[in-house]
C-alpha atoms as a PDB file:
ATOM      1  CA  UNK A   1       9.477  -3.393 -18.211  1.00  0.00           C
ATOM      2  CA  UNK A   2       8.185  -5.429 -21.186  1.00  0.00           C
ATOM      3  CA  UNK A   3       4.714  -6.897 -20.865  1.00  0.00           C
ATOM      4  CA  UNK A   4       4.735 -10.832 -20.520  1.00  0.00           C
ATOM      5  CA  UNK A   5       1.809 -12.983 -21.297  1.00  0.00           C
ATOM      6  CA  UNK A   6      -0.091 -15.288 -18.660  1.00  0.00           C
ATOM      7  CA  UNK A   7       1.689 -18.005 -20.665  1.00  0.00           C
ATOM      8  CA  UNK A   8       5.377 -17.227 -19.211  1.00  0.00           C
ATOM      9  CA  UNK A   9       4.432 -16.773 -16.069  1.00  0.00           C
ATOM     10  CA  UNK A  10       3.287 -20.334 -15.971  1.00  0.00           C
ATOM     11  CA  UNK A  11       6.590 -21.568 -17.776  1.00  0.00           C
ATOM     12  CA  UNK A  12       9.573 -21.825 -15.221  1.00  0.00           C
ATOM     13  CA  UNK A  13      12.436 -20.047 -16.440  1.00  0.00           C
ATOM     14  CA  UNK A  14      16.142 -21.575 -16.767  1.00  0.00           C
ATOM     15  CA  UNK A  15      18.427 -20.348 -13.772  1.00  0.00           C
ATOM     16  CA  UNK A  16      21.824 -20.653 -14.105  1.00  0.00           C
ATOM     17  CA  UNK A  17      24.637 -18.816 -11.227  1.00  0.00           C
ATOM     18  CA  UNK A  18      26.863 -16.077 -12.831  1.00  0.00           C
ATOM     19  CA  UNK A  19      30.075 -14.200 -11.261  1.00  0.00           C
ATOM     20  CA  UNK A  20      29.885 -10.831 -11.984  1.00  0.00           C
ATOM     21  CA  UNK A  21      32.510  -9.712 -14.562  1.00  0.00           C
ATOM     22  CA  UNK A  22      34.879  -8.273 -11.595  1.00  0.00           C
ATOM     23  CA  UNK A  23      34.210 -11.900  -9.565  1.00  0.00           C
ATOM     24  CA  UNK A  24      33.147  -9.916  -6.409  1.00  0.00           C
ATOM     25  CA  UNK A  25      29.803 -11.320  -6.525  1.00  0.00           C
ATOM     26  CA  UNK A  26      27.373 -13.686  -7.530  1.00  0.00           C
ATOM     27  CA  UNK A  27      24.117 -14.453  -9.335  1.00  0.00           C
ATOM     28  CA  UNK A  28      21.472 -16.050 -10.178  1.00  0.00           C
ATOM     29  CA  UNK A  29      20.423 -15.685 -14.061  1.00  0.00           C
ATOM     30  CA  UNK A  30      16.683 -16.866 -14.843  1.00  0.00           C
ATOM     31  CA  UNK A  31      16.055 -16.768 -18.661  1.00  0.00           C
ATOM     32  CA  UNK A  32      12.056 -16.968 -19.419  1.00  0.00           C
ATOM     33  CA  UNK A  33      10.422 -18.809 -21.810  1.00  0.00           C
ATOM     34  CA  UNK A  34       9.988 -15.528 -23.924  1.00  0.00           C
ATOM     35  CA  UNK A  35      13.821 -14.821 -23.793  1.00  0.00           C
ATOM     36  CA  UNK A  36      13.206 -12.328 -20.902  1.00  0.00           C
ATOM     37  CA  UNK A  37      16.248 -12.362 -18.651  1.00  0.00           C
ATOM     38  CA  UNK A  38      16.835 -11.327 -14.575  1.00  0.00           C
ATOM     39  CA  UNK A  39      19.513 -11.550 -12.257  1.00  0.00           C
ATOM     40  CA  UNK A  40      18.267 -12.397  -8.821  1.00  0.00           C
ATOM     41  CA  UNK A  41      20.351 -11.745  -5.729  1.00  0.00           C
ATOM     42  CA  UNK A  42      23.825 -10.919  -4.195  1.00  0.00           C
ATOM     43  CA  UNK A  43      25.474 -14.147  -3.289  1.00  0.00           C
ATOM     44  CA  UNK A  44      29.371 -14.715  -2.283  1.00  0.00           C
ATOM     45  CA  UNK A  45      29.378 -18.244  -3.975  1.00  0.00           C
ATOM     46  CA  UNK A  46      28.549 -20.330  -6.536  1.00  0.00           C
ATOM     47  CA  UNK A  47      27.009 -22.635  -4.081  1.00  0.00           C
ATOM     48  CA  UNK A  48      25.164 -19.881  -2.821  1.00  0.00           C
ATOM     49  CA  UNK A  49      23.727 -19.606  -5.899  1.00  0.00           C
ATOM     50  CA  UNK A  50      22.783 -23.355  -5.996  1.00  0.00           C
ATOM     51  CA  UNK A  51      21.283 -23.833  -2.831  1.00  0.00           C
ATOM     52  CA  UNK A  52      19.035 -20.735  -3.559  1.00  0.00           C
ATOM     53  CA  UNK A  53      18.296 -22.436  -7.092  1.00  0.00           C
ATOM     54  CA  UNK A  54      17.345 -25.815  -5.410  1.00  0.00           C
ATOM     55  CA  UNK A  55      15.482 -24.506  -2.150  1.00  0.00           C
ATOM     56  CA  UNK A  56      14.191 -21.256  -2.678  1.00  0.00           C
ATOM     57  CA  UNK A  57      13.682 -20.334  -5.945  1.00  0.00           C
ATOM     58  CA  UNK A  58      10.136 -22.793  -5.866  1.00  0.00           C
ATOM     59  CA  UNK A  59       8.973 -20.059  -3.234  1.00  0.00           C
ATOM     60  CA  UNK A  60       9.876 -17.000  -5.387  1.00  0.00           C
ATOM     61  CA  UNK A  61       8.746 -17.911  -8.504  1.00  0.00           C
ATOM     62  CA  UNK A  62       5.189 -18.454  -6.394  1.00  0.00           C
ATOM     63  CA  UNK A  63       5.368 -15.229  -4.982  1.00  0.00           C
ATOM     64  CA  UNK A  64       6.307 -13.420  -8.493  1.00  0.00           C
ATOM     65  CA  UNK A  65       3.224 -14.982 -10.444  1.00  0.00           C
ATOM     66  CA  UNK A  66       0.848 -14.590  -8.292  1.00  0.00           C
END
């Protein structure tokens, strides 16, 4: 894994939901500040995605920068 300044972890990433190529699954794609991309979980939906964007993702990001 490629080391990231203090900056970027500061900076909130852009998250976006993805379908996996074969559409069994979903995803959530967070792009960093640095152009550092991660998918984050295994949802069903696209809506899954979104809810996780707008209600949980606040809580994550905490929990990964601290």
């Amino acid at each position: 894994m490629a080391t990231r300044n203090m900056t970027d972890f500061f900076s909130k990433p852009t998250m976006t939901s993805q379908t996996l190529k074969d559409g069994s699954a979903w995803y959530v794609r967070l792009t960093w500040p640095d152009g550092h991309a991660e998918h984050v979980g295994d949802f069903h939906s696209e809506s899954e995605c979104d809810d996780w964007i707008s209600y949980k993702s606040e809580a994550w990001l905490k929990a990964k920068t601290k």
